[in-house]
Protein backbone atom coordinates (compact mmCIF):
# COMPACT_ATOMS: atom_id res chain seq x y z
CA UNK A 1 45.68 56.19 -203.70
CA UNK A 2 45.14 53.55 -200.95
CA UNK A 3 46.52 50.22 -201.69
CA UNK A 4 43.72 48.00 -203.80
CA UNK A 5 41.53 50.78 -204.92
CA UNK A 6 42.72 50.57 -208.67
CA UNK A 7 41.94 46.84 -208.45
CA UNK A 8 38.56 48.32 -208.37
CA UNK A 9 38.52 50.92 -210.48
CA UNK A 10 39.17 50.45 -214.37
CA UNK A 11 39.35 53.25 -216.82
CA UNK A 12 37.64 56.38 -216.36
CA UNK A 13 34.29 56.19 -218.18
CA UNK A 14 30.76 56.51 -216.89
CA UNK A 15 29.97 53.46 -214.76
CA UNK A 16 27.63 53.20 -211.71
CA UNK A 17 28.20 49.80 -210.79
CA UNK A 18 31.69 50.87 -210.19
CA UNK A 19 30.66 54.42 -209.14
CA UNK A 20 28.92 52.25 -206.02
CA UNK A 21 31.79 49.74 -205.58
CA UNK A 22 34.47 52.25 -204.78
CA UNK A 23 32.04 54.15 -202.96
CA UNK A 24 31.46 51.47 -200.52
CA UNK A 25 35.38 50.76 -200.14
CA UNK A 26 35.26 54.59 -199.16
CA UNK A 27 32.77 53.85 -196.59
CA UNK A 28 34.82 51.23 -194.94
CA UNK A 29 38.17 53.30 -194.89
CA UNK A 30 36.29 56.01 -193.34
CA UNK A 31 34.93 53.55 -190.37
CA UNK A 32 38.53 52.90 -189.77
CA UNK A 33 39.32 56.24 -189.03
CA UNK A 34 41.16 56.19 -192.79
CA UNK A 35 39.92 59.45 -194.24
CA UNK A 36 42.71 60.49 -196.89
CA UNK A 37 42.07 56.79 -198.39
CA UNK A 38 38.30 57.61 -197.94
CA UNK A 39 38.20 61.15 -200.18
CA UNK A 40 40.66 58.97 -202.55
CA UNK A 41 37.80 56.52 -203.05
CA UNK A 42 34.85 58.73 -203.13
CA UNK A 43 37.17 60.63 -205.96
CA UNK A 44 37.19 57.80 -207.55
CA UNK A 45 33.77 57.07 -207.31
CA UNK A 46 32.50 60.09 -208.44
CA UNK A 47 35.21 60.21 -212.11
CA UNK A 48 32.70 57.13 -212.28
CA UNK A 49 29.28 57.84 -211.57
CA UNK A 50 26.72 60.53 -210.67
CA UNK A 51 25.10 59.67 -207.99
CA UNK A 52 24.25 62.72 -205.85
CA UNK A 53 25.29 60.56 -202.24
CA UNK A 54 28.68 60.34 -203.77
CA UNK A 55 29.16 63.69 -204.52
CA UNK A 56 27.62 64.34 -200.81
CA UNK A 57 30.02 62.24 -199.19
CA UNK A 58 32.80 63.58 -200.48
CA UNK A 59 32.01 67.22 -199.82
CA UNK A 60 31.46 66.49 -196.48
CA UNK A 61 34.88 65.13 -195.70
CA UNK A 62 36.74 67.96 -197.94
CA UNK A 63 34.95 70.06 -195.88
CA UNK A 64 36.05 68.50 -192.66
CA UNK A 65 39.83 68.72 -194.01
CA UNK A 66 39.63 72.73 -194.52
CA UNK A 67 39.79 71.98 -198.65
CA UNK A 68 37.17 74.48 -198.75
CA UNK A 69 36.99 75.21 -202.36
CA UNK A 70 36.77 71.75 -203.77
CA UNK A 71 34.22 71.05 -201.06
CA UNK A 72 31.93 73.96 -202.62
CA UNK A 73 32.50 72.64 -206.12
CA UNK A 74 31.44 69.01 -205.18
CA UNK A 75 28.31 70.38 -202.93
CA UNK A 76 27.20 72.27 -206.05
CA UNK A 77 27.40 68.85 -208.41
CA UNK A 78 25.51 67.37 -205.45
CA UNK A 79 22.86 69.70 -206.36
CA UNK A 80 22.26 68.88 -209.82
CA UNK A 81 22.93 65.42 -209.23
CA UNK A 82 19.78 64.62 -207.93
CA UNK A 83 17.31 66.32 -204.74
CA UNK A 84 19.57 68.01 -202.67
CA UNK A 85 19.88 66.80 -198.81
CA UNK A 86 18.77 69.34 -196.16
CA UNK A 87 22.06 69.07 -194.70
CA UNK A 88 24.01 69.54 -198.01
CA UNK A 89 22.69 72.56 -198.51
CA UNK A 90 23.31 74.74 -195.32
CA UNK A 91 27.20 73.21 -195.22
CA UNK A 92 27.16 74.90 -198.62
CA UNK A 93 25.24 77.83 -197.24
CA UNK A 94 28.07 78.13 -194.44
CA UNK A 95 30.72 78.06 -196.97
CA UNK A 96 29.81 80.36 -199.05
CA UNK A 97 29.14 82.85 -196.25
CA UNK A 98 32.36 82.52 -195.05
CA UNK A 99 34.04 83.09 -198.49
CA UNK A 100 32.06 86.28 -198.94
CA UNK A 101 29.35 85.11 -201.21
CA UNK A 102 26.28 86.34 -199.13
CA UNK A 103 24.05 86.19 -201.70
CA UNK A 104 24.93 82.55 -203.10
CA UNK A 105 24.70 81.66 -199.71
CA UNK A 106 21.00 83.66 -199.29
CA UNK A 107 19.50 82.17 -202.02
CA UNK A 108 20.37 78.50 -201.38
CA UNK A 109 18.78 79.10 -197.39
CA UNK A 110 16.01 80.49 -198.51
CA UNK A 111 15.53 77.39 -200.62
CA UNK A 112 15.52 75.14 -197.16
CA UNK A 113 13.24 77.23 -195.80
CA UNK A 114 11.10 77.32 -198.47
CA UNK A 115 11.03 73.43 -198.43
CA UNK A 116 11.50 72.93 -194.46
CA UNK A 117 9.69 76.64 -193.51
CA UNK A 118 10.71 75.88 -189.42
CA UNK A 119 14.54 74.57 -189.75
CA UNK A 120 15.83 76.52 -187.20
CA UNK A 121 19.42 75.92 -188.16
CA UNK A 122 18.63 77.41 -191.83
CA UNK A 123 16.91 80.65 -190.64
CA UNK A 124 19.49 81.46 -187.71
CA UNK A 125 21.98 81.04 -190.64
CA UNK A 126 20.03 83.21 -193.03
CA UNK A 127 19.73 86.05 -190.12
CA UNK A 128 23.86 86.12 -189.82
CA UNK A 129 24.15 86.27 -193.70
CA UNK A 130 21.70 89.14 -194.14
CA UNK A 131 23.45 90.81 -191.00
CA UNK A 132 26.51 90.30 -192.56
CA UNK A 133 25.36 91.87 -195.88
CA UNK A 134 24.10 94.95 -193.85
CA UNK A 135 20.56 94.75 -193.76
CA UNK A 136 19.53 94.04 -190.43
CA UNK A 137 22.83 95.15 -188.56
CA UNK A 138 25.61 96.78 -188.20
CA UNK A 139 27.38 95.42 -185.34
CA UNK A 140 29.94 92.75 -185.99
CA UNK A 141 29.85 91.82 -182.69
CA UNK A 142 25.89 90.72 -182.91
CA UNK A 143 26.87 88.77 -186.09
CA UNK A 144 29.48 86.43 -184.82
CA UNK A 145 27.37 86.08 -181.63
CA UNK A 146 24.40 85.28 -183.82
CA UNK A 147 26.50 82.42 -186.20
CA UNK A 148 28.72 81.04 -182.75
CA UNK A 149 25.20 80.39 -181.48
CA UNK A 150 23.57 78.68 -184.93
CA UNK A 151 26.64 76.38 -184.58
CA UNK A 152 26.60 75.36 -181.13
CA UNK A 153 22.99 74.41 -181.02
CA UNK A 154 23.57 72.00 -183.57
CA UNK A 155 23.09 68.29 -182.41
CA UNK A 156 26.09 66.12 -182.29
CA UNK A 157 23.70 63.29 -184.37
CA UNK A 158 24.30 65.81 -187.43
CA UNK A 159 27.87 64.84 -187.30
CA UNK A 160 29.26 61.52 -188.83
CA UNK A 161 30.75 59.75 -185.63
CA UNK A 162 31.83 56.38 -184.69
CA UNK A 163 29.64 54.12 -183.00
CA UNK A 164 32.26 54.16 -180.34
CA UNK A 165 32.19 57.89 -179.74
CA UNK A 166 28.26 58.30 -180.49
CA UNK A 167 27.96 55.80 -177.34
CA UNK A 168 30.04 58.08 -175.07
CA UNK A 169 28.41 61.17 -176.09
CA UNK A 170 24.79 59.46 -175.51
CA UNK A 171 26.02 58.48 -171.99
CA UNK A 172 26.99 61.73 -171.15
CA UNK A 173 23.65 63.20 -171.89
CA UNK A 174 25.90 65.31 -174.81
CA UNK A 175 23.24 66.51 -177.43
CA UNK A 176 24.37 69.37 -178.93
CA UNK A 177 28.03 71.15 -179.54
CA UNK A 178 26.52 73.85 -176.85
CA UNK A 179 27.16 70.57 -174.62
CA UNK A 180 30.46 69.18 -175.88
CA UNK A 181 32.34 72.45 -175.31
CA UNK A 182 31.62 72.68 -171.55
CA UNK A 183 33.15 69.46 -171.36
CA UNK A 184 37.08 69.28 -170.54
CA UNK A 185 39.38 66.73 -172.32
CA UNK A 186 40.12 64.97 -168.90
CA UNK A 187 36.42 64.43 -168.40
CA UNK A 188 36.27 63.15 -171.76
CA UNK A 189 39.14 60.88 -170.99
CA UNK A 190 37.93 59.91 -167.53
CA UNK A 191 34.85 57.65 -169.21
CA UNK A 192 35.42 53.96 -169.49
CA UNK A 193 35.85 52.61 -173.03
CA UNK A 194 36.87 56.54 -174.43
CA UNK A 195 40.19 56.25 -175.73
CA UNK A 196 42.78 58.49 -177.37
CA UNK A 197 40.82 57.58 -180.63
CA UNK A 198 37.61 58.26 -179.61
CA UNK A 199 39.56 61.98 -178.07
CA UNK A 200 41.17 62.76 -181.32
CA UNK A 201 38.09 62.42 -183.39
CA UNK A 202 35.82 64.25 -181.28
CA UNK A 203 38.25 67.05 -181.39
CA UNK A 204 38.69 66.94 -184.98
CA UNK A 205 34.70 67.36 -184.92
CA UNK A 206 34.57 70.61 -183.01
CA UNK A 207 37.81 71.66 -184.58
CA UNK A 208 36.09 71.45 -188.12
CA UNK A 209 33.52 74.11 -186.36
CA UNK A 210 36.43 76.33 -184.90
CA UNK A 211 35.36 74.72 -181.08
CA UNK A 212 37.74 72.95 -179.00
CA UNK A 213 36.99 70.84 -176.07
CA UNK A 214 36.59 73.02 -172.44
CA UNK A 215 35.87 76.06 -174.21
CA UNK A 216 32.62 76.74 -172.77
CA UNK A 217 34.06 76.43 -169.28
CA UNK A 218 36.07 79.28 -168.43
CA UNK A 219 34.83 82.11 -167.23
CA UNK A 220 31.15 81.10 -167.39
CA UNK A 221 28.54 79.10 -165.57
CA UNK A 222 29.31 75.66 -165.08
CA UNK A 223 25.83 74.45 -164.90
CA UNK A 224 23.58 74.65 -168.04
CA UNK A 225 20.50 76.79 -167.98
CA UNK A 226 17.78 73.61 -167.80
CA UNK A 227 20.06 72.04 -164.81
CA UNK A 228 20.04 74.98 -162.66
CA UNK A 229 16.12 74.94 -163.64
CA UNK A 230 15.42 71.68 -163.05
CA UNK A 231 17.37 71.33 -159.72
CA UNK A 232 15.23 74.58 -158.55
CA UNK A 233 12.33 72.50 -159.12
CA UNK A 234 13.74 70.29 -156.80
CA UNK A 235 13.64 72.66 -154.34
CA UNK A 236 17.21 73.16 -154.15
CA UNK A 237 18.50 76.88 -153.46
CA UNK A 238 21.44 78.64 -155.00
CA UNK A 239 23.02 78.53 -151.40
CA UNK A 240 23.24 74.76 -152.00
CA UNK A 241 23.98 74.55 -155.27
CA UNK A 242 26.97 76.55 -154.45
CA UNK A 243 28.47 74.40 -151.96
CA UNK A 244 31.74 72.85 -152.58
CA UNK A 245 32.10 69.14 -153.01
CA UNK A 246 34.41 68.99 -149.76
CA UNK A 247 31.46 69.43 -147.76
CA UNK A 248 30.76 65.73 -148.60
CA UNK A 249 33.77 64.56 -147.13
CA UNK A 250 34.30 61.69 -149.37
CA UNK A 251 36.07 58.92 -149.84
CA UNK A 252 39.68 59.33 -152.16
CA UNK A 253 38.24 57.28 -154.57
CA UNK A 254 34.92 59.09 -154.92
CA UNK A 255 36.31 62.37 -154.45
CA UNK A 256 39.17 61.68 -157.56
CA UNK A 257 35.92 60.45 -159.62
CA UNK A 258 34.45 63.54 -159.39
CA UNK A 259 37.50 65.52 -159.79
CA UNK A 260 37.97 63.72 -163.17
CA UNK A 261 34.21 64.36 -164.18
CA UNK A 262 35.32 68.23 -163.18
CA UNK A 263 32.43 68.49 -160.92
CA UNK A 264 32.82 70.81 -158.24
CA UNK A 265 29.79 72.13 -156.14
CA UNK A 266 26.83 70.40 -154.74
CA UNK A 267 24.62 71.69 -158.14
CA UNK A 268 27.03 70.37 -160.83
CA UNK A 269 27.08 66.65 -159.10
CA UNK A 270 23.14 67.02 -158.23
CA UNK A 271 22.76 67.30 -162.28
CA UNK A 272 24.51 64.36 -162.72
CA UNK A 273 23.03 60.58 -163.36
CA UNK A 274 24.05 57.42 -161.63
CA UNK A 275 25.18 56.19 -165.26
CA UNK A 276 26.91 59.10 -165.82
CA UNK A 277 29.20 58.59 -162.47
CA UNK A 278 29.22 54.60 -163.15
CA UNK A 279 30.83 55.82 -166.63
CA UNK A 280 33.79 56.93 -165.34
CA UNK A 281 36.57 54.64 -164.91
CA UNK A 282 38.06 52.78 -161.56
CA UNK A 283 34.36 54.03 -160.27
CA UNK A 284 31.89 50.94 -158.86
CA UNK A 285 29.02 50.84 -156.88
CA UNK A 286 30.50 51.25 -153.68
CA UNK A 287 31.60 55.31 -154.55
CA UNK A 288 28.14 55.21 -156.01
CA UNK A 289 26.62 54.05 -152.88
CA UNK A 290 28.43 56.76 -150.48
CA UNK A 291 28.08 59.81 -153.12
CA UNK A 292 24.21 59.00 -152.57
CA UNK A 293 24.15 58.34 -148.61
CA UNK A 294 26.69 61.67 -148.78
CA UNK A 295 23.79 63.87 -150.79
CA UNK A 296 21.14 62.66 -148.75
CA UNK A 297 22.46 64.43 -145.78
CA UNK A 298 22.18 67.43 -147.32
CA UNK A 299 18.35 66.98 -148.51
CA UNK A 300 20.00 66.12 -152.19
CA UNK A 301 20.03 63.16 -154.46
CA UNK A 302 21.36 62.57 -158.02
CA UNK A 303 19.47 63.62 -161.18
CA UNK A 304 16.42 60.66 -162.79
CA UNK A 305 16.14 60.31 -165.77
CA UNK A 306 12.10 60.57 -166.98
């Protein structure tokens, strides 16, 4: 137990007020990165009280730290601790599916739909359960494809981030977990105020979804699907898209910039912003200045944003 939380907590009977106090001593140890001391207090909190945020809360960080089973058991006292949050109930959908329990984990979907009929996240999810059970299809390989893509279209806002690392996703235009794989650790790293902190815990985020950082990268198109579209409307051809970033002939500074951003060809630096670049580190306005004069020669110029 984390230093001073029994100076909070008394005995063990039924008492909100100190339900809420520990709760918000959880809150803090979880803002400084402390979450073994945080799941101690939101323990605590909820041998006190009943409050269905409590139960929540905890859940959600078992769940995080692969204790699986008491995560369940803690979702499912969220439940009849009071009405259940959207999210609650699809983490608990997800873990049931993946212990097996289709049909635990079909009833409590259906139940989000029922309430929120166009959740998309809830009805991709119910598809890979009843696939899994057999009734739609047979091939594993359209199952997992089906689930890998529920989770990586989930927005990055869904996850509980520091302010720190919510910042540096915003700035890099990083909405969904679709996004965050196609992004390299060094990229990550090359942004100004993104330390090994900020790193870790992003990680830790995708690792709690069985994503790493880069994965998105190899072997696949480096440019997303509404860049490619949006630069055609542009009027740029695949012929310049394609070009490599040496045609530039840049500076060593601006050329080590985008080398760090892992930007390669004409397309992947013509989908970038001017914050974006600014955001990397040891990068001012003078490599912004030449990148620009440099695209211009070619008919190109960096991405606006609306």
């Amino acid at each position: 137990m984390p230093e001073g939380l029994d100076t909070v907590i008394g005995g063990s009977a039924i008492d909100e007020a100190r339900a809420d106090a520990v709760y918000k001593q959880g809150l803090d140890y979880e803002a400084q990165g402390d979450r073994a001391g945080a799941i101690a207090a939101y323990r605590e909190a909820v041998s006190h009280g009943s409050k269905s945020q409590h139960f929540h809360r905890l859940a959600y960080l078992l769940d995080l730290m692969g204790e699986e089973d008491e995560a369940v058991q803690m979702y499912e006292t969220a439940r009849e601790s009071g009405p259940p949050r959207l999210q609650s109930l699809i983490n608990l959908a997800v873990l049931y599916e993946d212990r097996g329990e289709f049909s635990k984990a079909e009833y409590i979907l259906n139940q989000v739909i029922e309430s929120e009929p166009n959740e998309p996240r809830a009805q991709l999810f119910l598809k890979d359960v009843q696939a899994s059970r057999g009734m739609y299809y047979d091939d594993d390989a359209d199952r997992s494809s089906t689930r890998h893509d529920a989770i990586l279209d989930i927005p990055v806002t869904d996850f509980e981030l520091s302010v720190r690392a919510r910042n540096c996703l915003k700035k890099m235009q990083i909405r969904t977990l679709r996004d965050l794989v196609r992004v390299g650790e060094s990229e990550l790293n090359s942004y100004k105020n993104v330390g090994d902190t900020t790193v870790t815990e992003i990680k830790q985020m995708l690792a709690s979804k069985g994503l790493r950082l880069g994965q998105d990268t190899a072997g696949g198109p480096r440019l997303r699907p509404e860049d490619i579209e949006e630069l055609h409307s542009r009027g740029i051809t695949d012929q310049i898209l394609n070009k490599p970033i040496s045609v530039l002939d840049l500076s060593v500074r601006a050329r080590k910039a985008l080398q760090m951003l892992g930007v390669l060809s004409l397309g992947e630096l013509a989908a970038r912003t001017e914050a974006e670049l600014l955001g990397v580190k040891n990068f001012g306005q003078t490599s912004l200045d030449e990148i620009k004069e440099r695209l211009v020669d070619h008919e190109l110029s960096l991405k606006t944003l609306e």
